[in-house]
C-alpha atoms as a PDB file:
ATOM      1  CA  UNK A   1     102.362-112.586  16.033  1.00  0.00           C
ATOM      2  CA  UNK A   2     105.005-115.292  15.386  1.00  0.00           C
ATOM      3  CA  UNK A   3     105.544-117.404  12.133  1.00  0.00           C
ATOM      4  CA  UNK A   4     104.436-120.292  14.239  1.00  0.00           C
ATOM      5  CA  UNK A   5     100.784-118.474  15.263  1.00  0.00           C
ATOM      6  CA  UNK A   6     100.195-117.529  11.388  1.00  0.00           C
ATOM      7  CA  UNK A   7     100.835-121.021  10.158  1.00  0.00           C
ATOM      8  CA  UNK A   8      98.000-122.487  12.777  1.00  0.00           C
ATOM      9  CA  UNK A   9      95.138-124.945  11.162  1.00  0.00           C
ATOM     10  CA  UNK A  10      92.003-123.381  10.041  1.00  0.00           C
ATOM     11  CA  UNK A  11      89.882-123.909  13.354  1.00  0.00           C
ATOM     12  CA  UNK A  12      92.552-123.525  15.675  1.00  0.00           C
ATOM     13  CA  UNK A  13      92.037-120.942  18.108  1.00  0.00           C
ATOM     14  CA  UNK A  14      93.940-120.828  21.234  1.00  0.00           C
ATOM     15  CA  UNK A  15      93.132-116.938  21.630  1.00  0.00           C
ATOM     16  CA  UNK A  16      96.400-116.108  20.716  1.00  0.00           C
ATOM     17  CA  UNK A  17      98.284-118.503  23.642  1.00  0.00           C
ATOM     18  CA  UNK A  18     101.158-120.438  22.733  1.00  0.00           C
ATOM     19  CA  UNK A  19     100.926-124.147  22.088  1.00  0.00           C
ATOM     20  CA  UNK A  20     102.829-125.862  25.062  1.00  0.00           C
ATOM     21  CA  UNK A  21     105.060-127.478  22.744  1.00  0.00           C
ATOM     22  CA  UNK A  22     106.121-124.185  21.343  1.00  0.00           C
ATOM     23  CA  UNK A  23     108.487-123.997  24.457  1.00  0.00           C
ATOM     24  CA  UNK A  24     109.497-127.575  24.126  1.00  0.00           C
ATOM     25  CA  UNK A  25     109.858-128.532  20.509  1.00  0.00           C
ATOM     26  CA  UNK A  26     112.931-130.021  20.435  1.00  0.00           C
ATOM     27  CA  UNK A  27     111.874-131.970  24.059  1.00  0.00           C
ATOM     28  CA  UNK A  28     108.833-133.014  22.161  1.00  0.00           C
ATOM     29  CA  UNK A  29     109.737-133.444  18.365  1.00  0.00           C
ATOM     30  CA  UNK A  30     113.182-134.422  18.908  1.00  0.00           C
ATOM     31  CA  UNK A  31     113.813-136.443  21.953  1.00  0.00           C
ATOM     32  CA  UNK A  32     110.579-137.929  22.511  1.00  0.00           C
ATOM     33  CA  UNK A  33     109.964-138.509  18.641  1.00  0.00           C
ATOM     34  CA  UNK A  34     113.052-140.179  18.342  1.00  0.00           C
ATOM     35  CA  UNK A  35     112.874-142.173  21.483  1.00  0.00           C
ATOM     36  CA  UNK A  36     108.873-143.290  20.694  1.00  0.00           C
ATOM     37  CA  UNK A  37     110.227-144.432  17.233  1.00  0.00           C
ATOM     38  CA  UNK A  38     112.984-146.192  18.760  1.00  0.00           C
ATOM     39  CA  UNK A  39     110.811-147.980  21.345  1.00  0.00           C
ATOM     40  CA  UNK A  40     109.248-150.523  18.548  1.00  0.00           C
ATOM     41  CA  UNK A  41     112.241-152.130  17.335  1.00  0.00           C
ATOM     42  CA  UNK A  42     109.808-154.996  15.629  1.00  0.00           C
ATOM     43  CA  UNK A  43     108.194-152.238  13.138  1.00  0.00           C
ATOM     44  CA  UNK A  44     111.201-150.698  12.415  1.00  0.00           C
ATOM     45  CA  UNK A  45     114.087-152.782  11.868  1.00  0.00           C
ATOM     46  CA  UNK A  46     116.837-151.147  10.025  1.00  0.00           C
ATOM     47  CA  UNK A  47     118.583-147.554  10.979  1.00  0.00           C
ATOM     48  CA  UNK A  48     117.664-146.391   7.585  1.00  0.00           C
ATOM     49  CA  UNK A  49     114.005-146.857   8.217  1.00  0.00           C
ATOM     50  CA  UNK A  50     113.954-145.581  11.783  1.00  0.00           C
ATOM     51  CA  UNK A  51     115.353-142.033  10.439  1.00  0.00           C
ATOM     52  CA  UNK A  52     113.136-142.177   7.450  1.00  0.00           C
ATOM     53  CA  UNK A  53     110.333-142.097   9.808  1.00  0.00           C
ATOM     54  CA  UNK A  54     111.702-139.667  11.967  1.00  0.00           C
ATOM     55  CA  UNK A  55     111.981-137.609   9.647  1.00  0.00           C
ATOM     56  CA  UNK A  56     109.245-138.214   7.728  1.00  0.00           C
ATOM     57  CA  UNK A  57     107.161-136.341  10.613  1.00  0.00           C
ATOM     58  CA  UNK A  58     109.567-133.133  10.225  1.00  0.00           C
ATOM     59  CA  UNK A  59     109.105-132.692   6.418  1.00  0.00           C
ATOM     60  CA  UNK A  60     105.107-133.089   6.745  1.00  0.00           C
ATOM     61  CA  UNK A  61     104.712-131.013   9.812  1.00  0.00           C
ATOM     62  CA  UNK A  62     107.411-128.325   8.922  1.00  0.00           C
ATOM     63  CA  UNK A  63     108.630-127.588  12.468  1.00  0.00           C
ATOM     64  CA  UNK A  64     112.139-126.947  11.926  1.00  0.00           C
ATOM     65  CA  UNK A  65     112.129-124.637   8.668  1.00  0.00           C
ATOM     66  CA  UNK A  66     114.302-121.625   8.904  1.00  0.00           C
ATOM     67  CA  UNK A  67     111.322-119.247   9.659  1.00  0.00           C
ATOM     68  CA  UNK A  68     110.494-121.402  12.606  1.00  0.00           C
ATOM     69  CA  UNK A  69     114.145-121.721  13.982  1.00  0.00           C
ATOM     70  CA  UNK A  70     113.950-118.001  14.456  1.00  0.00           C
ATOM     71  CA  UNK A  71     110.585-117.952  16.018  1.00  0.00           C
ATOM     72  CA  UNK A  72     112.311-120.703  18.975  1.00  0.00           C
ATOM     73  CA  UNK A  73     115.386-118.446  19.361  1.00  0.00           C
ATOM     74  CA  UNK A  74     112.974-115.573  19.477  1.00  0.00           C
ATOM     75  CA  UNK A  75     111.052-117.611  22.016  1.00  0.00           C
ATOM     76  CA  UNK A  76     114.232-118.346  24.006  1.00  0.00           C
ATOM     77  CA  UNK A  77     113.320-122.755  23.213  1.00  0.00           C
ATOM     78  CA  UNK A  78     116.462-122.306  20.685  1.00  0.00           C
ATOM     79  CA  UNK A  79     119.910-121.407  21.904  1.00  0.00           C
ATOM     80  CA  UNK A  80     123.380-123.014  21.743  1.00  0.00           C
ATOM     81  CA  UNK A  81     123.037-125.168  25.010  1.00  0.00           C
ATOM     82  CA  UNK A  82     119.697-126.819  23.498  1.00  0.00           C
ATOM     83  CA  UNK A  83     121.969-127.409  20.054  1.00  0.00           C
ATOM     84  CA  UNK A  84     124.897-128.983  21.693  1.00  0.00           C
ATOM     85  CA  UNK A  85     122.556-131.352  23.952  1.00  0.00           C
ATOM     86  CA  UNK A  86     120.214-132.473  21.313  1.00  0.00           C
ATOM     87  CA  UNK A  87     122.829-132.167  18.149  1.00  0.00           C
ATOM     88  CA  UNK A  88     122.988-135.949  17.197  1.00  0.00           C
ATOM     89  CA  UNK A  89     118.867-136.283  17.462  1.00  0.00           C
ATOM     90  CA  UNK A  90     118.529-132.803  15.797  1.00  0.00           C
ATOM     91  CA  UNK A  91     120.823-134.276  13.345  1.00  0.00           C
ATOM     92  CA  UNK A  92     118.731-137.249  12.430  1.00  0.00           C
ATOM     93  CA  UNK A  93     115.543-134.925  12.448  1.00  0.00           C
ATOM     94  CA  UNK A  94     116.880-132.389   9.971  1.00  0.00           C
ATOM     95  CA  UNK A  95     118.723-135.275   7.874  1.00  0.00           C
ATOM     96  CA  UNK A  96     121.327-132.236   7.637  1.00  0.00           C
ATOM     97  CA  UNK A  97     123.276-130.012   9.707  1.00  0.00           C
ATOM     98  CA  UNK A  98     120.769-126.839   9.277  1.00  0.00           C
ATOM     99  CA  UNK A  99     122.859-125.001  11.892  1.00  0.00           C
ATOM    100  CA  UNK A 100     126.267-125.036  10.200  1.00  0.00           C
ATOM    101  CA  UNK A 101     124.238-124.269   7.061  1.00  0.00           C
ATOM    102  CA  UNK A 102     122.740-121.351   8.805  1.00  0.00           C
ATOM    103  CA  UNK A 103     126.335-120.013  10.354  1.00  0.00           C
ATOM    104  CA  UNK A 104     128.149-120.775   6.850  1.00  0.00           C
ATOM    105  CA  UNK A 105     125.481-118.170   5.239  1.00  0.00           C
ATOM    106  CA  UNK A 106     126.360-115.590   8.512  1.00  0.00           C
END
């Protein structure tokens, strides 16, 4: 069982399936995230407050903690290709470069 399964709600049960979004999290939580944010220009009106609320959802739900970075790559979701596509919205999700952190610690 993945980090991801163990961490599932109390009432959850998807008999041990994998959430679709599991295979698409950074389709889901970092493209379409950003993009939905983006898309009300009226609510949020300065770049500082559009990446506060960006990633304001990524420190509550706790999808891209090192534990869960291992279950993607694990999953195949999380390889270089997907890094160097996404890396400026995966930038303003993590608020930090978690990747060259990770490879500086290698």
């Amino acid at each position: 069982m993945s980090h991801l399964q163990k961490q599932l709600p109390i009432g959850y049960n998807n008999n041990n399936k994998i959430s679709y979004w599991q295979t698409k999290v950074f389709d889901v939580f970092v493209n379409d995230w950003t993009n939905l944010v983006r898309s009300f220009p009226a609510v949020f009106t300065s770049e500082k407050s559009i990446r506060d609320v960006i990633y304001s959802h990524t420190a509550y739900s706790e999808l891209f903690t090192y534990p869960k970075l291992w279950d993607y790559s694990s999953l195949g979701v999380l390889n270089i290709r997907v890094v160097i596509s996404n890396f400026r919205a995966i930038s303003i999700v993590l608020r930090k470069n978690i990747f060259c952190e990770a490879l500086a610690k290698v």
